[in-house]
Protein backbone atom coordinates (compact mmCIF):
# COMPACT_ATOMS: atom_id res chain seq x y z
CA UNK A 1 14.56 24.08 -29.90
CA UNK A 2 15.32 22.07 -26.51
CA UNK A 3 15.24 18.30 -26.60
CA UNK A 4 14.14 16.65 -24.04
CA UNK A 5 13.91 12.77 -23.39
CA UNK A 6 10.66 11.78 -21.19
CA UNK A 7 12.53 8.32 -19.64
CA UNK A 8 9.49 7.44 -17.56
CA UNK A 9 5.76 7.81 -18.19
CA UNK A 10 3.70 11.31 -17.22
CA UNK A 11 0.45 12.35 -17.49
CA UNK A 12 -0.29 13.14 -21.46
CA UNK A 13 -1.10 17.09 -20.48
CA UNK A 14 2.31 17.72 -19.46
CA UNK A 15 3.85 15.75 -22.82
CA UNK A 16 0.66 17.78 -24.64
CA UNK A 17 1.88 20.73 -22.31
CA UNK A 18 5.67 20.47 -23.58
CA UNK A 19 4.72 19.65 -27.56
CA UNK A 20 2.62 22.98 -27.43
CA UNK A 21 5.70 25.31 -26.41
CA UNK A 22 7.63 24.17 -29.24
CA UNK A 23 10.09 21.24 -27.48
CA UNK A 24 11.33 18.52 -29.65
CA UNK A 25 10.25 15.38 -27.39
CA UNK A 26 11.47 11.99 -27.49
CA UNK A 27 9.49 9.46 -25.40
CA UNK A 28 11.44 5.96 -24.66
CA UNK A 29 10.67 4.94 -21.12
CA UNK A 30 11.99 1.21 -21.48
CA UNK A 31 15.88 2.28 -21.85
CA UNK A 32 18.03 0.22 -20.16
CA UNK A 33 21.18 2.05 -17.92
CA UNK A 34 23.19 1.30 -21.04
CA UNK A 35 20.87 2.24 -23.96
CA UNK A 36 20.85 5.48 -21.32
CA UNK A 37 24.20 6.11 -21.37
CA UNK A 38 24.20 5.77 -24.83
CA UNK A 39 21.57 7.64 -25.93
CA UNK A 40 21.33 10.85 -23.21
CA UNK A 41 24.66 12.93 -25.20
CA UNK A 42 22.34 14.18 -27.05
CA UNK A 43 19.49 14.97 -25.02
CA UNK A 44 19.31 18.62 -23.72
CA UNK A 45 16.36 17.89 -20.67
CA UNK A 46 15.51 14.75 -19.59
CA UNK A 47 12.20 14.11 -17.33
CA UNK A 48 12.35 11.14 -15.21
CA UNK A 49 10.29 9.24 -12.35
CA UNK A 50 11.63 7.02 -10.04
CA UNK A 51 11.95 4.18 -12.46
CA UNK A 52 15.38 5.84 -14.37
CA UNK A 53 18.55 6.22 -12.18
CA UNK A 54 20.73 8.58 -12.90
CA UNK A 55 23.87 7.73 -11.61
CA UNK A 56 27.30 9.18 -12.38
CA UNK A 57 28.24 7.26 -15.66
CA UNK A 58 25.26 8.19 -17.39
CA UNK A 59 25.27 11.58 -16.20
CA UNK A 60 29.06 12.01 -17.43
CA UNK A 61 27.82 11.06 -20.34
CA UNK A 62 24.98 13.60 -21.24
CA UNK A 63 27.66 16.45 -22.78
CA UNK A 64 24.48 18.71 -23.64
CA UNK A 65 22.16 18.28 -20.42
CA UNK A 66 20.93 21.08 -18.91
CA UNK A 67 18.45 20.34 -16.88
CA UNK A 68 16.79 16.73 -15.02
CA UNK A 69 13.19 17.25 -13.99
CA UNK A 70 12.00 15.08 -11.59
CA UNK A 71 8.31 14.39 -12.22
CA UNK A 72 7.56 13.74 -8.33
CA UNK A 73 8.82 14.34 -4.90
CA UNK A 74 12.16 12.37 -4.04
CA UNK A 75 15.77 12.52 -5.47
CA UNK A 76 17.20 9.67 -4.53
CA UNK A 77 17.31 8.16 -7.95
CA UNK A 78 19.19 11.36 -9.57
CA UNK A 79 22.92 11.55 -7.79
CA UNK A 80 22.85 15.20 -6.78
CA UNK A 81 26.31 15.80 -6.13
CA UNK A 82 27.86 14.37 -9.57
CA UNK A 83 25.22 16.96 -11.41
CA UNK A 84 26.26 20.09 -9.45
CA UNK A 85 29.37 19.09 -10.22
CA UNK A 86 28.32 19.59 -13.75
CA UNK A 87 26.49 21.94 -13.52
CA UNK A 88 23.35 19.92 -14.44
CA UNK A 89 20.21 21.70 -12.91
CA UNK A 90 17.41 19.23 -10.94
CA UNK A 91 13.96 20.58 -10.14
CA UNK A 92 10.97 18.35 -9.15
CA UNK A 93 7.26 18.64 -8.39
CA UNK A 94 6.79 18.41 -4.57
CA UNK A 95 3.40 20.48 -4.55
CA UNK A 96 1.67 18.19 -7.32
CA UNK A 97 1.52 15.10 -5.36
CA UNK A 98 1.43 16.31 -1.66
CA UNK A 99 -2.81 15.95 -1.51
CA UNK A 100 -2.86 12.54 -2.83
CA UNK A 101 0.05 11.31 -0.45
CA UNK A 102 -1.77 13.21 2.37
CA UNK A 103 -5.19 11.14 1.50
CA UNK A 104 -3.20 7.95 1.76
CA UNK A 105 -2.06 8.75 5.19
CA UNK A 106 -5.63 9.43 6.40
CA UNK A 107 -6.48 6.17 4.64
CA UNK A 108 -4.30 3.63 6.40
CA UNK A 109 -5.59 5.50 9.65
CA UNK A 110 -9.22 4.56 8.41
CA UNK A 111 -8.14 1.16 7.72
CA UNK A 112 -6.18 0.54 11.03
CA UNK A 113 -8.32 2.24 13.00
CA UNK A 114 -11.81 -0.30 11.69
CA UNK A 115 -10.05 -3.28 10.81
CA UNK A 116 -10.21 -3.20 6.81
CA UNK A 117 -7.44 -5.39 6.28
CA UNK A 118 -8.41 -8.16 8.96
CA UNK A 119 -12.25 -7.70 7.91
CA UNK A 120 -10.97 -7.91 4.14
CA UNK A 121 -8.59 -10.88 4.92
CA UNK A 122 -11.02 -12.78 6.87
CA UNK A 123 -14.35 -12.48 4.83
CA UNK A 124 -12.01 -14.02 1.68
CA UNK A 125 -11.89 -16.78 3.42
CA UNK A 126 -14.64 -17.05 4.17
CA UNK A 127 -14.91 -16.63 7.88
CA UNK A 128 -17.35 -13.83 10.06
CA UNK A 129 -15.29 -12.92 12.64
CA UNK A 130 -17.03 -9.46 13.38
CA UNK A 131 -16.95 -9.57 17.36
CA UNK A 132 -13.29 -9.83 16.62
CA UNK A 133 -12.64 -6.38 14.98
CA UNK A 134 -14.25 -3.76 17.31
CA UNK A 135 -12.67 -0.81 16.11
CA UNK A 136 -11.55 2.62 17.26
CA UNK A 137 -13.32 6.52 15.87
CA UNK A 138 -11.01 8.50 14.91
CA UNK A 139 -12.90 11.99 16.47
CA UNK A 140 -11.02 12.77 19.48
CA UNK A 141 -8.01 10.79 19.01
CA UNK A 142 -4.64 12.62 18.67
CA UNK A 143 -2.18 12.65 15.64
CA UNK A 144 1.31 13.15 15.78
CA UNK A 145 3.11 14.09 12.20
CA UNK A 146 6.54 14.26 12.08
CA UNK A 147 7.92 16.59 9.51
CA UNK A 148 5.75 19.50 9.02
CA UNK A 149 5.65 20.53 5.38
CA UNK A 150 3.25 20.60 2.69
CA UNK A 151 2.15 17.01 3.12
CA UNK A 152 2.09 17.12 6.99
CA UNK A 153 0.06 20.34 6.95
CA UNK A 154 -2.41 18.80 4.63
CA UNK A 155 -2.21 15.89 7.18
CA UNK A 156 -3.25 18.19 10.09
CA UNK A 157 -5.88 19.80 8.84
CA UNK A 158 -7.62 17.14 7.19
CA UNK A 159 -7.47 15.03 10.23
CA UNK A 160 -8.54 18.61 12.15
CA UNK A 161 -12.14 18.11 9.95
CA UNK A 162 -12.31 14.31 11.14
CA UNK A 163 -12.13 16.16 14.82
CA UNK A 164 -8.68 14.79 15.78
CA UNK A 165 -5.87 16.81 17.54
CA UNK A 166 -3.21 17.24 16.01
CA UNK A 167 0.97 17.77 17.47
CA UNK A 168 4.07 17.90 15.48
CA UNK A 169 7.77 17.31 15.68
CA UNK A 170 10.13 18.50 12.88
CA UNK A 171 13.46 19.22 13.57
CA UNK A 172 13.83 22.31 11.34
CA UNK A 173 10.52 24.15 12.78
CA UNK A 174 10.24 25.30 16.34
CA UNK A 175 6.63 27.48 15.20
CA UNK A 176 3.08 25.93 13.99
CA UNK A 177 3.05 26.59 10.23
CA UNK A 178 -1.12 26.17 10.85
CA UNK A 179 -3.20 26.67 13.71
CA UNK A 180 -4.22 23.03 13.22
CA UNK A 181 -1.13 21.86 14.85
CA UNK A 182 0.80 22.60 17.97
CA UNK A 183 4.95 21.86 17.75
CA UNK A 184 6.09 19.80 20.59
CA UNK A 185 9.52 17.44 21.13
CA UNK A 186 9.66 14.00 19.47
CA UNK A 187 9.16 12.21 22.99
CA UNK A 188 6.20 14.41 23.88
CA UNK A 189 4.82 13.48 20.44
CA UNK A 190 5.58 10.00 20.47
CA UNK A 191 4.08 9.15 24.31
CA UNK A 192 1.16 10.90 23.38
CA UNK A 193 0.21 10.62 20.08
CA UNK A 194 -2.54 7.65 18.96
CA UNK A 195 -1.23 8.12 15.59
CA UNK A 196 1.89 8.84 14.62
CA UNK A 197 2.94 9.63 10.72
CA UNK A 198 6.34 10.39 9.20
CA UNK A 199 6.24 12.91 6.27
CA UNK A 200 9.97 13.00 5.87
CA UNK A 201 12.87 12.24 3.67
CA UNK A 202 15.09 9.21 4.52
CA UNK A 203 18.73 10.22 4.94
CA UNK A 204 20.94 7.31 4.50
CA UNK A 205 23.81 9.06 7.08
CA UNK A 206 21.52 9.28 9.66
CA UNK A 207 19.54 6.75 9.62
CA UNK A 208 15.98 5.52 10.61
CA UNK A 209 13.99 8.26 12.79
CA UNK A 210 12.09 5.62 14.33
CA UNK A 211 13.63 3.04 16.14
CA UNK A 212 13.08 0.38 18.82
CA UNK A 213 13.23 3.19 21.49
CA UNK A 214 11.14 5.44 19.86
CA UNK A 215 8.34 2.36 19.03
CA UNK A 216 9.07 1.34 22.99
CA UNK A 217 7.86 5.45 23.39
CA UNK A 218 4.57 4.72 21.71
CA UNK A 219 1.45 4.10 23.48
CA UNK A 220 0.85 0.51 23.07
CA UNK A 221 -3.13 1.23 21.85
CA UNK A 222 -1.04 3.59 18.71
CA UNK A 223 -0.06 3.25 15.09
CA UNK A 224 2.39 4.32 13.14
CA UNK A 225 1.97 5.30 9.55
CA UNK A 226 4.69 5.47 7.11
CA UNK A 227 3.60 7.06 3.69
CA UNK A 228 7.09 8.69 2.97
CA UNK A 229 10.60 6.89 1.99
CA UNK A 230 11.78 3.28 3.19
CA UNK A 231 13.94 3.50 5.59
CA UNK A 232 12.96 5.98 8.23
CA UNK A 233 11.20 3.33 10.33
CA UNK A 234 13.51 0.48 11.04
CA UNK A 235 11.65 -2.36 9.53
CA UNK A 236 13.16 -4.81 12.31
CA UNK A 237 12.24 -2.96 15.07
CA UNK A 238 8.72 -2.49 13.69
CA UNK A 239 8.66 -6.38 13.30
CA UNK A 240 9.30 -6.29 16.89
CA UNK A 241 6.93 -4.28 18.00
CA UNK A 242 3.75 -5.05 17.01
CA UNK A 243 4.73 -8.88 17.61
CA UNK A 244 5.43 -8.09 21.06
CA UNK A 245 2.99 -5.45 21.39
CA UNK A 246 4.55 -2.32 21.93
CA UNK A 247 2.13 -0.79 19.58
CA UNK A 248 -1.48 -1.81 18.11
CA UNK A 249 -0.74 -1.56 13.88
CA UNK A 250 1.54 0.08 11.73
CA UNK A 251 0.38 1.46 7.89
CA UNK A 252 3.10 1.19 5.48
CA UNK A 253 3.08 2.38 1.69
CA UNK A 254 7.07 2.47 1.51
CA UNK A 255 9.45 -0.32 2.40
CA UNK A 256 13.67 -0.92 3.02
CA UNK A 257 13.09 -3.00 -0.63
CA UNK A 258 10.56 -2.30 -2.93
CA UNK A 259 9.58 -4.64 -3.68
CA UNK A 260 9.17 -5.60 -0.13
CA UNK A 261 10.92 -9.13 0.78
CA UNK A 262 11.07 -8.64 4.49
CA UNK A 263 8.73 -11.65 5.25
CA UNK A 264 9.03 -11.50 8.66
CA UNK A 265 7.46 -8.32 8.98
CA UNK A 266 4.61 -8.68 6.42
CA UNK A 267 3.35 -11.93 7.75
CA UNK A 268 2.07 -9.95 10.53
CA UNK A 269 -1.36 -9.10 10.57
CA UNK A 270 -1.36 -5.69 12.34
CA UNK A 271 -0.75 -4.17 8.84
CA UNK A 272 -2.59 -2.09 6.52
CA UNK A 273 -0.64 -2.42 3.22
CA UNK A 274 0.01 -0.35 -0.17
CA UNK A 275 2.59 -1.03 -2.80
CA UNK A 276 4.18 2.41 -2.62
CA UNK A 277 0.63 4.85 -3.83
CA UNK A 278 1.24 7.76 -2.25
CA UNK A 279 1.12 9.65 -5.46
CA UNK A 280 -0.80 7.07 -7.29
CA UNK A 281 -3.82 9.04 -8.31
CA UNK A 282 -5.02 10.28 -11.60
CA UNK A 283 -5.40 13.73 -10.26
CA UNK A 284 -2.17 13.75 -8.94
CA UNK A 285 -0.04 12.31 -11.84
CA UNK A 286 -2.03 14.43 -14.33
CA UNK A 287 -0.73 17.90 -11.84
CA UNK A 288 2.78 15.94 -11.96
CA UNK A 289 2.94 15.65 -15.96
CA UNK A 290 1.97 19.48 -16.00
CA UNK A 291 4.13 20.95 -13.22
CA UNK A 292 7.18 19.03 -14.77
CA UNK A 293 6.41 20.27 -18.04
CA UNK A 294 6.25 24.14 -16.34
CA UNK A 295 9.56 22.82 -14.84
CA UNK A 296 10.96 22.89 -18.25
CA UNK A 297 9.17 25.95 -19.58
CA UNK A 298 10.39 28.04 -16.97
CA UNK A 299 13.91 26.55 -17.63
CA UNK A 300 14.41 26.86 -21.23
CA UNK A 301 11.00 28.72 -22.08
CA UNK A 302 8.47 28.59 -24.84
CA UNK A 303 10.32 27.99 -28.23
């Protein structure tokens, strides 16, 4: 009979999921790295979020571990080479939380595009500033999604219903996945896009995709929407830009720091704003909990 350690809270079908295929489960999602280092020996699964890092130490220390299950997309918080190394499988759930992410994109385009967070701001306190925040329709406008995978797909077509064009860049595809989209360079995407939205993973060697030369690119009437890791916008340049006005708004759900401290850049108030949602929904953590718990299934099978 497998044990597994759930480290960080999922949905109660995939724990219900798990319990009903025979797994012993332990849940303690307050561990501290110590207590973790402790405790994972004897552990032969362990499902985590984004909350437990699994860095080297601990994972030296889990002598029976099998198998890490990332319920949700990234892997930054599980140190992938140290667990090859011993031999320590790591799945995650990409699919489960692709619509909800793919929503949130369309969402700070909504808000950016009408004003929501100025209107929002400004009715708090109590002021009517409506000839101020003439806004834009988003029918007819173009969208440019770099990184063309399940999220950006869902991106393009939903944004196809709303009427909008859509063009992508990713460096790995040359052909449309979908006939919503049509492939073109990053430049072509960037001068011509209204929107632009990164659906990417941040890697740390190569640094931010978008940069001041890319943001000096943009059309100075765009946005840029970042729904996917920290980093691949360089917060700096973005500062710059929309205070000197290379661009019109930016959306961000992800930051360099989460959470965010760059004040510089959030005191501007081109900015629709989320504390890292994307897969904040209760549809898409309760498809999360489930496909982590076929994760293990499919690993260990039913017991």
């Amino acid at each position: 009979m497998p044990k597994v350690l759930i480290s960080d809270p999922i949905a109660e079908e995939g724990v219900k999921k798990l319990e009903e295929a025979g797994f012993q489960l332990e849940t303690k999602t307050d561990l501290s790295a110590e207590e973790l280092t402790e405790q994972i020996g004897s552990y032969d699964g362990i499902v985590v979020r984004s909350g437990t890092k699994l860095r080297e130490p601990i994972l030296e220390a889990a002598e029976d571990l099998e198998i890490i299950v990332r319920a949700g997309v990234g892997l930054d918080n599980i140190d992938l080479d140290c667990a090859e190394e011993l031999g320590i499988e790591v799945r995650n759930t990409p699919e489960a939380s692709s619509n909800a992410v793919a929503e949130l994109a369309l969402a700070h385009m909504l808000a950016l595009s009408r004003n929501v967070p100025r209107g929002t701001a400004s009715l708090k306190e109590q002021r009517w500033i409506k000839g101020e925040l003439k806004g834009n329709e988003l029918m007819g406008k173009t969208v440019g999604i770099i990184g063309i995978g399940r999220i950006g797909q869902l991106v393009a077509k939903k944004c196809d219903a709303l009427g909008m064009d859509a063009v992508a860049f990713d460096k790995y595809v040359d052909e449309a996945p979908i006939d919503e989209v049509e492939m073109v360079s990053l430049d072509e995407l960037l001068d011509t896009s209204d929107f632009v939205t990164l659906h990417i993973p941040f890697i740390k060697s190569e640094g931010a995709t978008i940069g001041r030369d890319e943001l000096k690119t943009m059309k100075e009437s765009s946005c840029i929407i970042n729904c996917a890791r920290g980093g691949v916008v360089d917060e700096d340049a973005l500062t710059e830009a929309l205070t000197e006005g290379w661009i019109a708004g930016a959306g961000l759900d992800v930051f360099n720091e989460e959470p965010p401290e760059n004040e510089e850049l959030l005191s501007v108030d081109k900015l629709s704003l989320t504390p890292h949602l994307g897969a904040s929904t209760f549809e898409a953590q309760s498809r999360v909990g489930v496909q982590a718990a076929d994760e293990l299934i499919d690993f260990f099978g039913e017991v």
